[in-house]
C-alpha atoms as a PDB file:
ATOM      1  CA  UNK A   1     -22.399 166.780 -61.483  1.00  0.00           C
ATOM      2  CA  UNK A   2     -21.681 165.693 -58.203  1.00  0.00           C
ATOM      3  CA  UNK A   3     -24.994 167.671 -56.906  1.00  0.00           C
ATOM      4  CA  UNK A   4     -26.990 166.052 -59.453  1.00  0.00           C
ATOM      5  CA  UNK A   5     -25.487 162.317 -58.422  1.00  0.00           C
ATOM      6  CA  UNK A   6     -25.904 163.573 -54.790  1.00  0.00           C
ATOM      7  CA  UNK A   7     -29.986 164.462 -55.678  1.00  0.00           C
ATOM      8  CA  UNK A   8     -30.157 161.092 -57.006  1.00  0.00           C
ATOM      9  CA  UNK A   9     -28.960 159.108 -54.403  1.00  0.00           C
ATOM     10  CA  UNK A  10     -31.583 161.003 -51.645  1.00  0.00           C
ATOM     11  CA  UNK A  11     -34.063 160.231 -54.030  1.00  0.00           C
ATOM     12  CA  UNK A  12     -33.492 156.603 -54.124  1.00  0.00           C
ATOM     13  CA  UNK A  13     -32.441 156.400 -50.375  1.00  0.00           C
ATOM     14  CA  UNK A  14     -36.063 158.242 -50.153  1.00  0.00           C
ATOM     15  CA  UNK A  15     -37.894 155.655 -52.106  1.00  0.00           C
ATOM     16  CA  UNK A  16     -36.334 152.762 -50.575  1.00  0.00           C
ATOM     17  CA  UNK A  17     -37.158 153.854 -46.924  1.00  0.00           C
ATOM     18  CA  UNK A  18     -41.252 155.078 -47.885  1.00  0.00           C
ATOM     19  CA  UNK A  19     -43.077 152.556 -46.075  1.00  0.00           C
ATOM     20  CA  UNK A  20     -44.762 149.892 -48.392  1.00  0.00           C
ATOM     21  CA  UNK A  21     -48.695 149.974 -49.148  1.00  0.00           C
ATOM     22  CA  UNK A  22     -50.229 147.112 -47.651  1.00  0.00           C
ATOM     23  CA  UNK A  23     -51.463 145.126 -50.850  1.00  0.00           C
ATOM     24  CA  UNK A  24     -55.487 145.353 -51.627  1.00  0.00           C
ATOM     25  CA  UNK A  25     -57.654 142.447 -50.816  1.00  0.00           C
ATOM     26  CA  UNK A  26     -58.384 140.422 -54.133  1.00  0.00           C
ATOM     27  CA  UNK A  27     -62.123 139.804 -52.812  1.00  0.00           C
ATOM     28  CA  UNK A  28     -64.615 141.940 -51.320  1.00  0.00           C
ATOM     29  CA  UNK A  29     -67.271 139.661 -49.576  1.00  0.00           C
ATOM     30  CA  UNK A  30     -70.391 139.927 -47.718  1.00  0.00           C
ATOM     31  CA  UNK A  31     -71.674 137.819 -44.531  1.00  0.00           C
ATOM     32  CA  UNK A  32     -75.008 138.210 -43.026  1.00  0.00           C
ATOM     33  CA  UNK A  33     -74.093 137.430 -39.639  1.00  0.00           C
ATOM     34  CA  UNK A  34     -71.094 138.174 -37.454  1.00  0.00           C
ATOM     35  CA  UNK A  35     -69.716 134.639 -37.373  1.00  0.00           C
ATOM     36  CA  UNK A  36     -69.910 134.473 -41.218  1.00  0.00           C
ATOM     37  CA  UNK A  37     -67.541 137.396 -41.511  1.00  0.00           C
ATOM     38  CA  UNK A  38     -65.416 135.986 -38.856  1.00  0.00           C
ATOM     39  CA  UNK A  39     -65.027 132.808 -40.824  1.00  0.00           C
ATOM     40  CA  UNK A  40     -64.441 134.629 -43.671  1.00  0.00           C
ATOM     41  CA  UNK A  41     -61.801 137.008 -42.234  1.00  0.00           C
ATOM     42  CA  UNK A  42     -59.957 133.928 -40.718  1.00  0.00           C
ATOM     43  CA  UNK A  43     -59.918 131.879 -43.655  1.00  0.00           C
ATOM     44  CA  UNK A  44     -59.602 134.723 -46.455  1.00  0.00           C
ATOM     45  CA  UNK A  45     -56.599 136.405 -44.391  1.00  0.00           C
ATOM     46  CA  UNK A  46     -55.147 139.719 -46.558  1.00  0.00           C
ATOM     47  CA  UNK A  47     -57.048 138.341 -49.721  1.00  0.00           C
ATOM     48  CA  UNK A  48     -59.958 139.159 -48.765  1.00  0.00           C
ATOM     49  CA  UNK A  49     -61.969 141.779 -47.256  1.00  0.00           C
ATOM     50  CA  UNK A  50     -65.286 140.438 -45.728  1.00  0.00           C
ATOM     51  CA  UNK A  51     -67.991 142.817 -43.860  1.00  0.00           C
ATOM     52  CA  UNK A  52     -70.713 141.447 -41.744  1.00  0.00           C
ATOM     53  CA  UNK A  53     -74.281 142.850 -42.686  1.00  0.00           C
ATOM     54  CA  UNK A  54     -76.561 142.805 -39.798  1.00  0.00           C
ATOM     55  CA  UNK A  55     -75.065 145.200 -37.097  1.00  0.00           C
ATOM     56  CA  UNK A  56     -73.842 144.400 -33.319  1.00  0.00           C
ATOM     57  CA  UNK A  57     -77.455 144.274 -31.514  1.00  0.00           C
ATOM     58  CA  UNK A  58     -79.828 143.332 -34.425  1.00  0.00           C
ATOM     59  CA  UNK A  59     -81.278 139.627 -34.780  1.00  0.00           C
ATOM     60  CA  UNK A  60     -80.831 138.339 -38.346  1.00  0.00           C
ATOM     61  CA  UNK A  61     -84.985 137.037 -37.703  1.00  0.00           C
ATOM     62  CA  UNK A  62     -86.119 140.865 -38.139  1.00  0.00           C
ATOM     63  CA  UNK A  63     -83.463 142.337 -40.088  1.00  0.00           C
ATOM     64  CA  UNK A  64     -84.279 144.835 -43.214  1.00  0.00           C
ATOM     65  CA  UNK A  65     -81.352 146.594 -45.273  1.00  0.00           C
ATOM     66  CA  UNK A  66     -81.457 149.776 -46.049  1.00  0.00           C
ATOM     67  CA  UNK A  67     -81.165 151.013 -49.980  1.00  0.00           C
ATOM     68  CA  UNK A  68     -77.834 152.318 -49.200  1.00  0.00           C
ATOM     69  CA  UNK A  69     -76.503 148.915 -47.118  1.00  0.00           C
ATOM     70  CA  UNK A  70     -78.144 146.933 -50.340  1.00  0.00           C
ATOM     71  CA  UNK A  71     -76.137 149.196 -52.586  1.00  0.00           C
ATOM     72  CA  UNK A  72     -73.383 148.124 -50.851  1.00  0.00           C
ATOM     73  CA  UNK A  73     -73.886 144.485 -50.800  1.00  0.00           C
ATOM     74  CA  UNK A  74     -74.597 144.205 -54.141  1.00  0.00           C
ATOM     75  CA  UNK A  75     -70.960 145.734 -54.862  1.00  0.00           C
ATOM     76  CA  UNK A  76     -69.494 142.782 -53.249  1.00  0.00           C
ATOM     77  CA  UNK A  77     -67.674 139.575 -55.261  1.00  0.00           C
ATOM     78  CA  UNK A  78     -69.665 137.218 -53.062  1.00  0.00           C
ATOM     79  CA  UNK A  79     -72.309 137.408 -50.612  1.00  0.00           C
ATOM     80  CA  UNK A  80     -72.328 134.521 -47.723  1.00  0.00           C
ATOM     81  CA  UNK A  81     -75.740 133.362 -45.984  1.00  0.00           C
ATOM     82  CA  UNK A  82     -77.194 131.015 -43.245  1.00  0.00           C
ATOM     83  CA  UNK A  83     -80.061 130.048 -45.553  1.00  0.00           C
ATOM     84  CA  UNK A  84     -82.730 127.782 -43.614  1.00  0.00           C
ATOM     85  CA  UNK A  85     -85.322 130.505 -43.280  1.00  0.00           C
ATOM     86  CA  UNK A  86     -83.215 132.706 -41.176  1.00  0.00           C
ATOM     87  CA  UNK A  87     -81.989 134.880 -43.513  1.00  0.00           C
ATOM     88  CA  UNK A  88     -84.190 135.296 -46.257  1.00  0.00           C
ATOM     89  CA  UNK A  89     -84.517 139.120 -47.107  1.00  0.00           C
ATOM     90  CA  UNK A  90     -81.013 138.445 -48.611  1.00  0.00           C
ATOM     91  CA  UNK A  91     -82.469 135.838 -50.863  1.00  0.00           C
ATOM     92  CA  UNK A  92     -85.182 138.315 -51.501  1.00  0.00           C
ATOM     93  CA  UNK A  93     -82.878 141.623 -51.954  1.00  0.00           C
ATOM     94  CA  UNK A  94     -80.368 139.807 -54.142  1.00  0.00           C
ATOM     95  CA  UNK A  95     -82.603 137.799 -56.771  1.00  0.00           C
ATOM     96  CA  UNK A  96     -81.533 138.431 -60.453  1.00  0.00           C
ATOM     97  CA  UNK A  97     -78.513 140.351 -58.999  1.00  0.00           C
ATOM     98  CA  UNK A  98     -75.473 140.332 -60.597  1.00  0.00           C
ATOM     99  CA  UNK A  99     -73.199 138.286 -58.518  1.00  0.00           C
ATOM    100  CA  UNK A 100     -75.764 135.421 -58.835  1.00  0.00           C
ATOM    101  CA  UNK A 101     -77.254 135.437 -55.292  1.00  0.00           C
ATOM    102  CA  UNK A 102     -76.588 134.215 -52.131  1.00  0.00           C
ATOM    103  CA  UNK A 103     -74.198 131.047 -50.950  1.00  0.00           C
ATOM    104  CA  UNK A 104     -76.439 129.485 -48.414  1.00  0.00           C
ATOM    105  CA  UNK A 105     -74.244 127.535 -46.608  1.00  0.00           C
ATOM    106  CA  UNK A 106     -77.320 125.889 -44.466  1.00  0.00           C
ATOM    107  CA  UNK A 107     -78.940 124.857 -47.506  1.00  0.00           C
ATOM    108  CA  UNK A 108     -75.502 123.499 -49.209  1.00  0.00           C
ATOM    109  CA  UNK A 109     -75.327 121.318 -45.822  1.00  0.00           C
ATOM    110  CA  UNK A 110     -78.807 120.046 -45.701  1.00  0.00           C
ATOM    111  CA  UNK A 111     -78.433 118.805 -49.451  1.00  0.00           C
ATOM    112  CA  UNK A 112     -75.148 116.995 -48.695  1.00  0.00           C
ATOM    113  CA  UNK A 113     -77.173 115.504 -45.872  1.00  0.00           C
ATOM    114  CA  UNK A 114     -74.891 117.033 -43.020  1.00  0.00           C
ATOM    115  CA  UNK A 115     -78.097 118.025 -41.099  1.00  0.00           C
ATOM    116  CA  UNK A 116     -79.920 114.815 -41.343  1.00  0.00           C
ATOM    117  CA  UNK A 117     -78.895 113.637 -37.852  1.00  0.00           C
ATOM    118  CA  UNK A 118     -79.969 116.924 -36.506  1.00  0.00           C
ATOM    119  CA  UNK A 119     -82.760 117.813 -38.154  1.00  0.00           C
ATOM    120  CA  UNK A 120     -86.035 118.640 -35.845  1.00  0.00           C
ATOM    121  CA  UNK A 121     -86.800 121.958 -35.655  1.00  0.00           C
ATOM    122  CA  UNK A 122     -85.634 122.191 -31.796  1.00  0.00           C
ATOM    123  CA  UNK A 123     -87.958 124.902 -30.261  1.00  0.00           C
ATOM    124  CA  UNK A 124     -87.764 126.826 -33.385  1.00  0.00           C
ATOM    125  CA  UNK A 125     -90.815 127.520 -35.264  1.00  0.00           C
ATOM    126  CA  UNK A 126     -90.789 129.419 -38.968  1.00  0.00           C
ATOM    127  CA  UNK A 127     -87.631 128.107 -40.036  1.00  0.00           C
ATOM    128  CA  UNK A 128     -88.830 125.145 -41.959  1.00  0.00           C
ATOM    129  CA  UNK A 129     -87.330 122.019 -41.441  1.00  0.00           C
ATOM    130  CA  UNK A 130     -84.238 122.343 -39.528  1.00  0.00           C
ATOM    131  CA  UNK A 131     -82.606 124.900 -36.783  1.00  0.00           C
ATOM    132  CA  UNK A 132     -80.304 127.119 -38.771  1.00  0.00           C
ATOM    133  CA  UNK A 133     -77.602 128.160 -36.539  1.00  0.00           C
ATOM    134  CA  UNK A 134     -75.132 125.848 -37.754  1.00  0.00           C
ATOM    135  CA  UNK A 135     -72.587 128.009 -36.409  1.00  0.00           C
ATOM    136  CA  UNK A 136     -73.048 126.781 -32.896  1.00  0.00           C
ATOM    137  CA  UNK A 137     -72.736 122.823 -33.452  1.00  0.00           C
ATOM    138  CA  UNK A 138     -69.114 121.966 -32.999  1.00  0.00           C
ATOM    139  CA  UNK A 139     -69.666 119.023 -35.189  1.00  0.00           C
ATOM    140  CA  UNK A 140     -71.071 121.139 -38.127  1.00  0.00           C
ATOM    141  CA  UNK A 141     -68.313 123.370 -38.062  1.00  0.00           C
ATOM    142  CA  UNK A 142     -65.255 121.509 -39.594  1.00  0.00           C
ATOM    143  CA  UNK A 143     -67.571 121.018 -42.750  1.00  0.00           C
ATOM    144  CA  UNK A 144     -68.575 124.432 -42.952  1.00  0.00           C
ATOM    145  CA  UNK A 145     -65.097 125.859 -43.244  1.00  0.00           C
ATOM    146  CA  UNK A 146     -64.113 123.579 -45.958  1.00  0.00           C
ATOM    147  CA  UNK A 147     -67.351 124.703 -47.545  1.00  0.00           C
ATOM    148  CA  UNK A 148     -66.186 128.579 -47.520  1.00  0.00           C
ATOM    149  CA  UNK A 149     -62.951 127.843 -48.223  1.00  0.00           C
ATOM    150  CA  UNK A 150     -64.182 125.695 -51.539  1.00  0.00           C
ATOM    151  CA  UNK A 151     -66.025 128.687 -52.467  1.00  0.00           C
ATOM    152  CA  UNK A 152     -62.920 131.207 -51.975  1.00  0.00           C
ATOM    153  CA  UNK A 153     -61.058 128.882 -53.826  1.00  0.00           C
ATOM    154  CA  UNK A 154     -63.359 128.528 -56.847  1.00  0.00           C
ATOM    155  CA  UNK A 155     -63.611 132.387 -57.071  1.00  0.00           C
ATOM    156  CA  UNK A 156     -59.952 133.216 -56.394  1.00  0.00           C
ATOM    157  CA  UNK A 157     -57.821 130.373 -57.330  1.00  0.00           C
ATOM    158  CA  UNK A 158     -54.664 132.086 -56.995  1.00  0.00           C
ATOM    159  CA  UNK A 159     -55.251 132.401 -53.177  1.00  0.00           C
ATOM    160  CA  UNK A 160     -56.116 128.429 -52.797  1.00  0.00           C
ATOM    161  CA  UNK A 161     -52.897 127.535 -50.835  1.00  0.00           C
ATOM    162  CA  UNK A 162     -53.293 130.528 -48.293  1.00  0.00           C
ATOM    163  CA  UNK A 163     -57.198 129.548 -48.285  1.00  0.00           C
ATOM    164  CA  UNK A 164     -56.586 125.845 -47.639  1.00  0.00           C
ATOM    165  CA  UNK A 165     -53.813 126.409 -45.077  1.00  0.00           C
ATOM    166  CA  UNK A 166     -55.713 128.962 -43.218  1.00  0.00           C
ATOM    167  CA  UNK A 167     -59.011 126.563 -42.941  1.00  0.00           C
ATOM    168  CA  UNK A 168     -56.391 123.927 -41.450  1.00  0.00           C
ATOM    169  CA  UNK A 169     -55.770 126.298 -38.880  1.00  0.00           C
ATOM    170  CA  UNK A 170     -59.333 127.043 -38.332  1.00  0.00           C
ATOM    171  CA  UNK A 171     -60.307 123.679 -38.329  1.00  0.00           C
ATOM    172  CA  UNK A 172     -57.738 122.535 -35.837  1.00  0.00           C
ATOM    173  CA  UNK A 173     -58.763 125.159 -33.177  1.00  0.00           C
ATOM    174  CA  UNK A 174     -62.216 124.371 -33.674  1.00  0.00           C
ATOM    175  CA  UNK A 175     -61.916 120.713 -32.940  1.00  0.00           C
ATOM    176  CA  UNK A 176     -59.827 121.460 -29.883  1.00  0.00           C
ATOM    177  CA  UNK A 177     -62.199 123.825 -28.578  1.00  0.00           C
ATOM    178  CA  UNK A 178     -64.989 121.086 -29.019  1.00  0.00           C
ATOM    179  CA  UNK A 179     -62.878 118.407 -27.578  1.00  0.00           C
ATOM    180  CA  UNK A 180     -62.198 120.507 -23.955  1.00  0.00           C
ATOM    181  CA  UNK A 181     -65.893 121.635 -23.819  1.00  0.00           C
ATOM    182  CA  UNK A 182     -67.440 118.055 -24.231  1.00  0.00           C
ATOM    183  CA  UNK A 183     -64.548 117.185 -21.465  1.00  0.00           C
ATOM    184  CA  UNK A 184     -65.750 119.641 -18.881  1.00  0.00           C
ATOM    185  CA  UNK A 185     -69.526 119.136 -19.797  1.00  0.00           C
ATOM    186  CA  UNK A 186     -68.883 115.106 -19.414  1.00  0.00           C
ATOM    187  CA  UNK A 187     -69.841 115.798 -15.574  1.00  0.00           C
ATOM    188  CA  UNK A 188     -73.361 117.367 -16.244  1.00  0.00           C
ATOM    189  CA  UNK A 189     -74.780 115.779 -18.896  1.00  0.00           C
ATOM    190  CA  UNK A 190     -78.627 115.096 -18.702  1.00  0.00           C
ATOM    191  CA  UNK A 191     -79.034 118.705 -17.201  1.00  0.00           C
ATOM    192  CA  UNK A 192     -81.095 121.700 -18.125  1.00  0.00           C
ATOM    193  CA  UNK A 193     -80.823 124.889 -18.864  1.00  0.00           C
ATOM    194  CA  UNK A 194     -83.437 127.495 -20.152  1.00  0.00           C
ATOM    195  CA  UNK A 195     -82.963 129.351 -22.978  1.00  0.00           C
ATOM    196  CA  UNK A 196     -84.824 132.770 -24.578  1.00  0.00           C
ATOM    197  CA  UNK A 197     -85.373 130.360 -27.504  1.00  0.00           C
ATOM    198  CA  UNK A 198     -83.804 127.540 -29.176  1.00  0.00           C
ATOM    199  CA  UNK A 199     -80.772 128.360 -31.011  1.00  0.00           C
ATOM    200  CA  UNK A 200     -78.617 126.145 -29.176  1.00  0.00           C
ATOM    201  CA  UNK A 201     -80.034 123.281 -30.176  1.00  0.00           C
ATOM    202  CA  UNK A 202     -76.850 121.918 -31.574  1.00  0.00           C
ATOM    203  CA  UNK A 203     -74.364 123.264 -28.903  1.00  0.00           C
ATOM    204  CA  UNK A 204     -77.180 121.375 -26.208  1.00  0.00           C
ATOM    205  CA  UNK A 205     -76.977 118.132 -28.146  1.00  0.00           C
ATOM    206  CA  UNK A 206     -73.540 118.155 -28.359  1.00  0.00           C
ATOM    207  CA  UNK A 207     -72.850 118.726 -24.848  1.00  0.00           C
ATOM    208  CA  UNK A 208     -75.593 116.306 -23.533  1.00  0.00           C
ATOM    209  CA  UNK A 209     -77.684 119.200 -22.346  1.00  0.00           C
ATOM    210  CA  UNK A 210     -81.446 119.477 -22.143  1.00  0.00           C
ATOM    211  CA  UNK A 211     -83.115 122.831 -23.578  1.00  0.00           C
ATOM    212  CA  UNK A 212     -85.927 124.327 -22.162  1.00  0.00           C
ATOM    213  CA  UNK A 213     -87.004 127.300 -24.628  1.00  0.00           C
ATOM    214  CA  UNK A 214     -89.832 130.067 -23.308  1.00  0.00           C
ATOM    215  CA  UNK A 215     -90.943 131.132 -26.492  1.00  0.00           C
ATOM    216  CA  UNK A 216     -90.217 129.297 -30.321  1.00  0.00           C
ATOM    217  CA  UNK A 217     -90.739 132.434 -32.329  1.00  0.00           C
ATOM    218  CA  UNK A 218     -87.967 134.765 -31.664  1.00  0.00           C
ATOM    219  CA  UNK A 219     -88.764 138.090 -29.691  1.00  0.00           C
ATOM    220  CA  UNK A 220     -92.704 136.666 -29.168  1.00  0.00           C
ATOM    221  CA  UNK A 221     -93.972 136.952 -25.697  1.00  0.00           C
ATOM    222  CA  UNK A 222     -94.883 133.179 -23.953  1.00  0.00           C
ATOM    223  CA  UNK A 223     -98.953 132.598 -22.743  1.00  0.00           C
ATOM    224  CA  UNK A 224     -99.299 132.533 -19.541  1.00  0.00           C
ATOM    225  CA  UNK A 225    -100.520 129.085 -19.406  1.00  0.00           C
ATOM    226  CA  UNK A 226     -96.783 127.901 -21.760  1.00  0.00           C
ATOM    227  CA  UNK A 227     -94.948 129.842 -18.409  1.00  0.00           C
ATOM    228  CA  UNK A 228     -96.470 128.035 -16.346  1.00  0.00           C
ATOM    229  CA  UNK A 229     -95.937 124.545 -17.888  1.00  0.00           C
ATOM    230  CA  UNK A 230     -91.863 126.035 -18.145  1.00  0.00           C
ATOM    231  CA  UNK A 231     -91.913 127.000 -14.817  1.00  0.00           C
ATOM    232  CA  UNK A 232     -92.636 123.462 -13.417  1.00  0.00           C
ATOM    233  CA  UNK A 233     -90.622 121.433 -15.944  1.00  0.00           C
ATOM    234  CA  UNK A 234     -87.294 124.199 -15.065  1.00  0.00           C
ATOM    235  CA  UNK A 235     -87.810 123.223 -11.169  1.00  0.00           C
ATOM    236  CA  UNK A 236     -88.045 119.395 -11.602  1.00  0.00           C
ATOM    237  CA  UNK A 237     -84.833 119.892 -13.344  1.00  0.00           C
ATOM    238  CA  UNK A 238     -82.837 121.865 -11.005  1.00  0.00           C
ATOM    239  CA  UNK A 239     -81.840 124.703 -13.233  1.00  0.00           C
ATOM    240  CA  UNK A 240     -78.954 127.229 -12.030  1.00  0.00           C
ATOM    241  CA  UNK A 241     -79.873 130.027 -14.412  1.00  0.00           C
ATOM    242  CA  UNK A 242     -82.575 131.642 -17.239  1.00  0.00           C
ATOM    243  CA  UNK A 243     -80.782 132.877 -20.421  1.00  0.00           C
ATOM    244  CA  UNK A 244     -81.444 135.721 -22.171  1.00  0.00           C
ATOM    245  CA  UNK A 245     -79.702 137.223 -25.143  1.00  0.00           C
ATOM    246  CA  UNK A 246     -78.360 140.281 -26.504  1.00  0.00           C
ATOM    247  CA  UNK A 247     -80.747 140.551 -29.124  1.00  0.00           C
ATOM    248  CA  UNK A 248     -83.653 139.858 -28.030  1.00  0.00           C
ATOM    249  CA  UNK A 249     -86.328 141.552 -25.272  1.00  0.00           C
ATOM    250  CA  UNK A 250     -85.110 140.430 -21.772  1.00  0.00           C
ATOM    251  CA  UNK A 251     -89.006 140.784 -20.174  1.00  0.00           C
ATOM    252  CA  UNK A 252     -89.961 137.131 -20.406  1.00  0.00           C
ATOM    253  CA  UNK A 253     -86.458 135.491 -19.195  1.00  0.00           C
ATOM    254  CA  UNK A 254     -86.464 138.606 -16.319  1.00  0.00           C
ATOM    255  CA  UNK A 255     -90.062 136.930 -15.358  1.00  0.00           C
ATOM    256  CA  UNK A 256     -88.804 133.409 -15.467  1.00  0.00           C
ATOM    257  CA  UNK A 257     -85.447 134.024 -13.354  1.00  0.00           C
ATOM    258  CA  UNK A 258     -87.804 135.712 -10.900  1.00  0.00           C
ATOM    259  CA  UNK A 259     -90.498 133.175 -10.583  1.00  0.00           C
ATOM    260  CA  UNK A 260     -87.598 130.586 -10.265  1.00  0.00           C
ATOM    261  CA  UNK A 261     -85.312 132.393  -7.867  1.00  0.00           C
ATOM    262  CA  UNK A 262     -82.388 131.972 -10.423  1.00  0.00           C
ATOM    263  CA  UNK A 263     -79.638 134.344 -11.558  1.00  0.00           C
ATOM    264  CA  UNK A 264     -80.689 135.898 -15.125  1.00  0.00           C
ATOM    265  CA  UNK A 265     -77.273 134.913 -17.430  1.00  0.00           C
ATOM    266  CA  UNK A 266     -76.713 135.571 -21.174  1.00  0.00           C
ATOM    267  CA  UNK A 267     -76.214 133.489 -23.782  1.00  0.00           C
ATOM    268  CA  UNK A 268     -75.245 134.830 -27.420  1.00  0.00           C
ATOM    269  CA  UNK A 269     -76.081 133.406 -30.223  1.00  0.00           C
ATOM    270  CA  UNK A 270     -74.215 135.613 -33.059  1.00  0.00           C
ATOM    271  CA  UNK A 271     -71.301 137.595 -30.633  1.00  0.00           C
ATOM    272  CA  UNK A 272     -70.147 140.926 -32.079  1.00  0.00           C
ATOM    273  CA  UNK A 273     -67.020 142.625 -32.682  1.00  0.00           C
ATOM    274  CA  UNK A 274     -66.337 145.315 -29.828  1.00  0.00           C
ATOM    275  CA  UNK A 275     -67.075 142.817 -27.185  1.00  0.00           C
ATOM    276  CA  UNK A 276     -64.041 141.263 -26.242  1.00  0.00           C
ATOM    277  CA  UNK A 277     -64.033 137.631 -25.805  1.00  0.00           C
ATOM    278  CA  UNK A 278     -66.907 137.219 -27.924  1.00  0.00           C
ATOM    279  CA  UNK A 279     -65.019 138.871 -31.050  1.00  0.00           C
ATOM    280  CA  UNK A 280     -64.540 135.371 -32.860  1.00  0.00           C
ATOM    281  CA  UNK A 281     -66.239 132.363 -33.359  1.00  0.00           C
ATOM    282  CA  UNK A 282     -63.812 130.239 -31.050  1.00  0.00           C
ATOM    283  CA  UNK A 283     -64.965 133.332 -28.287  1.00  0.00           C
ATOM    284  CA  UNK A 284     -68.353 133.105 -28.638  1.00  0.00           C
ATOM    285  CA  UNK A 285     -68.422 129.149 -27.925  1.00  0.00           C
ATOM    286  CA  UNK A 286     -65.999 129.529 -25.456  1.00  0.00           C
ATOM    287  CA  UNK A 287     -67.776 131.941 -23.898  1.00  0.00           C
ATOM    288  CA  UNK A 288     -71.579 130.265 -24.479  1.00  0.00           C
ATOM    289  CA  UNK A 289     -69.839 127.295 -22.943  1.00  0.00           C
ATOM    290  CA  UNK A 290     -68.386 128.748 -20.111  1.00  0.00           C
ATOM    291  CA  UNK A 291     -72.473 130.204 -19.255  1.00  0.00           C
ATOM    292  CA  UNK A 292     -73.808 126.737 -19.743  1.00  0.00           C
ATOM    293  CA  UNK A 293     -71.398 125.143 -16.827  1.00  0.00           C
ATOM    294  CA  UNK A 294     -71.744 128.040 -14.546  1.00  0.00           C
ATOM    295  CA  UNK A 295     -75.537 127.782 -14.628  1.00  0.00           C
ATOM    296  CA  UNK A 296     -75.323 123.862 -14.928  1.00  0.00           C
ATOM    297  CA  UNK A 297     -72.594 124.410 -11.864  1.00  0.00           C
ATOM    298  CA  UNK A 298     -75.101 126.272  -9.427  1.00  0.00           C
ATOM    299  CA  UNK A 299     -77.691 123.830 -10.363  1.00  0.00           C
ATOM    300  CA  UNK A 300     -75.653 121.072  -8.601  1.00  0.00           C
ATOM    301  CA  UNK A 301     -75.534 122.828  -5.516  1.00  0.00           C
END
């Protein structure tokens, strides 16, 4: 008896002490870009599990998924997109799927008339009527949280307290980041810088910041005669630095930094993450900020 109540007790002493399976994620989500997912992971916390589609070192301009990534996507509760031309083999891979299609956030902004005041194409030809990296405006941003959170919400409603108090906390670091960055720009604004092409249209306009872009279609080469024009309008404007980014083919901004005598610096549109301080959202504009005064910075000199 008393080896039986002895087994018994080990047993439960056993049980109590097994560590605890972390609980599975209610939703299963898919982003197109890295700062989609990033969004997603900060505002879904352990509910959800979000994975980014386009890998570290693609462009989401010349993206095409495989049968196997599609496979994969289509397994997913939800699928997140830019929308605004940018990302439209989604559109195309998902139609008649069965979790509906799509959320394009860029569209769902542009019909709420959030992109009105910022709506020229900025150096970025075949994306229709607006630039679509909303991720990069500061103002845009608060909006699009509460837009992903809306949509966790709707298709999760038992996580809508975690959902809404994580977006808070998103939201709040956002807006601080914004606030220093226009501070420390405050000194420079009316400057240049040159950019591979223009998705900082919204980060520039923000900051007070003139863009120069070499080429409008992504990855395209300049004419010689379009180099030339950029060369002269980059010197009357003092810039400190050509951009390039991760992405994209470096040949054109190498060329540019040459002709000009400037240092070649990186900007990144869409960060990635194994590169730390570009691993979330708040990193990436941090760190595309921190570029734009540096260059702006030897510029002055």
């Amino acid at each position: 008896m008393r080896t039986h109540c002895r087994l018994l007790l080990i047993l439960a002493l056993a049980a109590f002490c097994a560590p605890v399976a972390a609980a599975a994620a209610e939703l299963r989500v898919a982003a197109t870009i890295f700062p989609l997912y990033d969004l997603l992971r900060q505002i879904g916390g352990e509910r959800v599990e979000p994975f980014s589609i386009v890998p570290p070192g693609a462009s989401p301009h010349t993206f095409a998924p495989t049968p196997q990534l599609l496979a994969r996507i289509e397994s997913a509760d939800a699928v997140f997109a830019v929308g605004l031309g940018l990302d439209v083999w989604i559109e195309r891979a998902l139609e008649g799927g069965r979790n509906g299609g799509p959320m394009l956030l860029g569209d769902r902004l542009r019909q709420q008339g959030l992109l009105d005041t910022h709506g020229d194409v900025h150096g970025h030809e075949g994306h229709g009527e607006v630039n679509p990296h909303i991720w990069l405006d500061p103002e845009l941003l608060p909006a699009l949280v509460r837009m992903i959170a809306d949509e966790l919400m709707r298709i999760d409603p038992q996580g809508a307290v975690q959902y809404q108090a994580n977006a808070a906390t998103l939201s709040a670091s956002l807006e601080d980041l914004a606030h220093r960055a226009a501070e420390r720009c405050a000194p420079f604004r009316g400057r240049a810088i040159v950019v591979v092409h223009g998705a900082y249209s919204y980060l520039c306009e923000f900051l007070g910041v003139e863009m120069l872009v070499i080429t409008l279609s992504p990855g395209a080469e300049p004419s010689a005669r379009a180099m030339a024009r950029l060369v002269n309008r980059a010197r009357q404007s003092g810039v400190g630095a050509v951009f390039r980014e991760p992405q994209l083919s470096p040949r054109a901004a190498q060329a540019l930094a040459a002709e000009l005598g400037v240092p070649l610096m990186v900007l990144d549109p869409l960060g990635e993450p194994n590169t730390p301080g570009r691993d979330t959202l708040q990193g990436l504009l941090n760190f595309n900020v921190e570029q734009i005064l540096t260059s702006m910075e030897r510029g002055a000199r």
